[in-house]
Protein backbone atom coordinates (compact mmCIF):
# COMPACT_ATOMS: atom_id res chain seq x y z
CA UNK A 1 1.81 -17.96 -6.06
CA UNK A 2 0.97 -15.85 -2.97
CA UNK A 3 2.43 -11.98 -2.19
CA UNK A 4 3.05 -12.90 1.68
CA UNK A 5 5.08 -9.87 2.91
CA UNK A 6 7.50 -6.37 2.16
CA UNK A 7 10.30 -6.27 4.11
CA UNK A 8 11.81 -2.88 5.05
CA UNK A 9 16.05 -2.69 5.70
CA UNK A 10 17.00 -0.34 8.38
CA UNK A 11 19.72 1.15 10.06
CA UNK A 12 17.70 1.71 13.78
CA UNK A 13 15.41 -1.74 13.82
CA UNK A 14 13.93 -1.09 17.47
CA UNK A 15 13.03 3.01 16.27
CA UNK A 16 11.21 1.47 13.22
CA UNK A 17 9.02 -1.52 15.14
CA UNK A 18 7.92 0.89 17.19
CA UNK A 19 7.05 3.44 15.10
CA UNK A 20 5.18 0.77 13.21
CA UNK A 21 3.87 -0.37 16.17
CA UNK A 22 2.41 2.55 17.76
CA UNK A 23 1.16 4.13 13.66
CA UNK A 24 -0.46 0.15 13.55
CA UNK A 25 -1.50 -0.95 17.01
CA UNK A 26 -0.49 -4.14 16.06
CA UNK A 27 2.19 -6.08 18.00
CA UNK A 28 5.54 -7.27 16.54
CA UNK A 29 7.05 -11.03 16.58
CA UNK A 30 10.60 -10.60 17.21
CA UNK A 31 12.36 -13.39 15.75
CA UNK A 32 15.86 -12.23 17.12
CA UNK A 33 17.68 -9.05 17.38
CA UNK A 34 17.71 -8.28 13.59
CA UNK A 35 14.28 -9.52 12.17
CA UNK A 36 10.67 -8.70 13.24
CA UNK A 37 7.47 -9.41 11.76
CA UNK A 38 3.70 -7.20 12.04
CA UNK A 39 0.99 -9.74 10.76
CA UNK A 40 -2.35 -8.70 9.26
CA UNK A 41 -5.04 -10.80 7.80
CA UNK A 42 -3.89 -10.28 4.47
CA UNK A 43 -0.28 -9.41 4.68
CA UNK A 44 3.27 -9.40 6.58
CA UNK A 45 5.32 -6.24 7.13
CA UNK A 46 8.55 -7.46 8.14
CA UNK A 47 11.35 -5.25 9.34
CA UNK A 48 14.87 -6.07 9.24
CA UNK A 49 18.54 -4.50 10.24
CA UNK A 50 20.86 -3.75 7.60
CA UNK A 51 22.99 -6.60 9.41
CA UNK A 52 20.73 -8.96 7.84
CA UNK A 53 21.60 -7.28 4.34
CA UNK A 54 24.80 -9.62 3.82
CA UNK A 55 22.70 -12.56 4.04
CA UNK A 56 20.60 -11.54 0.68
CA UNK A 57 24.14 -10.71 -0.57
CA UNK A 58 26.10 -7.59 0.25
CA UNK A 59 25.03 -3.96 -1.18
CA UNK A 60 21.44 -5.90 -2.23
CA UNK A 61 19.72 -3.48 -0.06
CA UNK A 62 20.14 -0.22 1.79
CA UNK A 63 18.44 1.41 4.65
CA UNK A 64 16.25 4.88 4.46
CA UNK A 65 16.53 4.98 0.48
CA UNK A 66 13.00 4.11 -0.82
CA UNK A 67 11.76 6.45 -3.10
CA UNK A 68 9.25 4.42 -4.87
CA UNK A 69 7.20 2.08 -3.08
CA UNK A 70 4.34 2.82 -0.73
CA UNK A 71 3.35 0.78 2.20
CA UNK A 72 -0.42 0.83 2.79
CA UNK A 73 -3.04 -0.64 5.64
CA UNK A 74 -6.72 -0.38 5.04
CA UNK A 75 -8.13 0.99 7.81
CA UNK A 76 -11.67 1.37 9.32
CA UNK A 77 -11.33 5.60 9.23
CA UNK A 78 -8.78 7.28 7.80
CA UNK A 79 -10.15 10.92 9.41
CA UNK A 80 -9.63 9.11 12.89
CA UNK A 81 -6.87 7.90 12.02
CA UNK A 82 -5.44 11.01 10.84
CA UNK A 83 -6.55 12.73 14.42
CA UNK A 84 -4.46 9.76 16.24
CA UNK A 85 -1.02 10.59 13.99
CA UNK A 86 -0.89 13.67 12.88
CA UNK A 87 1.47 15.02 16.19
CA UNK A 88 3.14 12.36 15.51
CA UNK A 89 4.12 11.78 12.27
CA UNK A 90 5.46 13.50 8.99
CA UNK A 91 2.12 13.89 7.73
CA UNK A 92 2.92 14.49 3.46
CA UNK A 93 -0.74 14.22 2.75
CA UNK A 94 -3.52 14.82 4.95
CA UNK A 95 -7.05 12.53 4.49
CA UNK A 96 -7.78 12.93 1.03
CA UNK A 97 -10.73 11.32 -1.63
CA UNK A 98 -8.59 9.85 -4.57
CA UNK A 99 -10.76 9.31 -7.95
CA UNK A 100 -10.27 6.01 -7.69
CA UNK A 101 -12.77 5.94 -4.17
CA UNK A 102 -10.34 5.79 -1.51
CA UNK A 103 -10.05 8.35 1.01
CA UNK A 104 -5.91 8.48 1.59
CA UNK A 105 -3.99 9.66 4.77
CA UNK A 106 -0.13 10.10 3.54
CA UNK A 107 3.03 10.24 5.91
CA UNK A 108 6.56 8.92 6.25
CA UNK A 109 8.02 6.95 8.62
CA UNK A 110 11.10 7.50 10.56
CA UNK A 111 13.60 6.13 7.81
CA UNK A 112 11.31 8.20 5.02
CA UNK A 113 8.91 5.47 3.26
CA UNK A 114 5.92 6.39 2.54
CA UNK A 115 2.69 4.70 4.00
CA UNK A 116 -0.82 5.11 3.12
CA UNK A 117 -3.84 4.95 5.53
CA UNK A 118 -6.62 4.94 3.43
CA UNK A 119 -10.51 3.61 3.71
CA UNK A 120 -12.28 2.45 0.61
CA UNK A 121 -15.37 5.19 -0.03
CA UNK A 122 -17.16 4.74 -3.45
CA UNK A 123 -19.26 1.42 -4.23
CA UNK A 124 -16.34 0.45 -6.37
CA UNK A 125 -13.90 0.62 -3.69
CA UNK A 126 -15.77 -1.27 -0.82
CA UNK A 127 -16.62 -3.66 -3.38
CA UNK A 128 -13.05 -4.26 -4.46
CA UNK A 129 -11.75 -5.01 -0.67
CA UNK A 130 -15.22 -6.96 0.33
CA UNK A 131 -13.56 -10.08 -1.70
């Protein structure tokens, strides 16, 4: 088995590319007017309208109501990072050191998820994403 991608339902698909767009600096593949895709080396974050909802099967999924999952990019400096975003973005938690040796940027994006920028710190950490 491989995890290929999370797929976010929304009400406003062209708001949320581009917010993921410009938070990312990576550039979406539309594959129509309801589906688009932002590819990483390890990863997919695919974004889809709630039109495409009915095709999962009707009510399966709703826009704007994640309370629960987080999306999160490794990224080369989270303190840069944080510089780039913060005007721009609901910033929940600003660059932080978790115990577990990640330093962690928190915000939401338009529809309220949650994503985490965050940059491995402790031996542990680096070692864990050097695989």
């Amino acid at each position: 088995m491989d995890f290929v991608s999370t797929r976010i339902i929304t009400a406003d698909i062209r708001r949320l590319v581009g917010f993921y767009e410009r938070a990312t600096g990576l550039t979406a593949t539309w594959y129509g007017e309801d589906f688009a895709e932002l590819a990483t080396p390890s990863g997919t974050l695919a974004i889809g309208s709630e039109r495409t909802v009915a095709l999962f099967g009707v009510g399966s999924a709703r826009s704007a109501a994640n309370h629960s999952a987080i999306i999160e990019f490794r990224v080369a400096d989270v303190d840069r990072e944080y510089e780039r975003l913060a005007d721009g973005v609901e910033v929940v938690q600003p660059p932080t050191t978790m115990p577990w040796g990640n330093r962690s940027l928190l915000f939401r994006d338009p529809d309220g998820t949650l994503v985490n920028f965050f940059t491995p710190l402790s031996a542990e950490a680096i070692r864990k994403f050097s695989r």
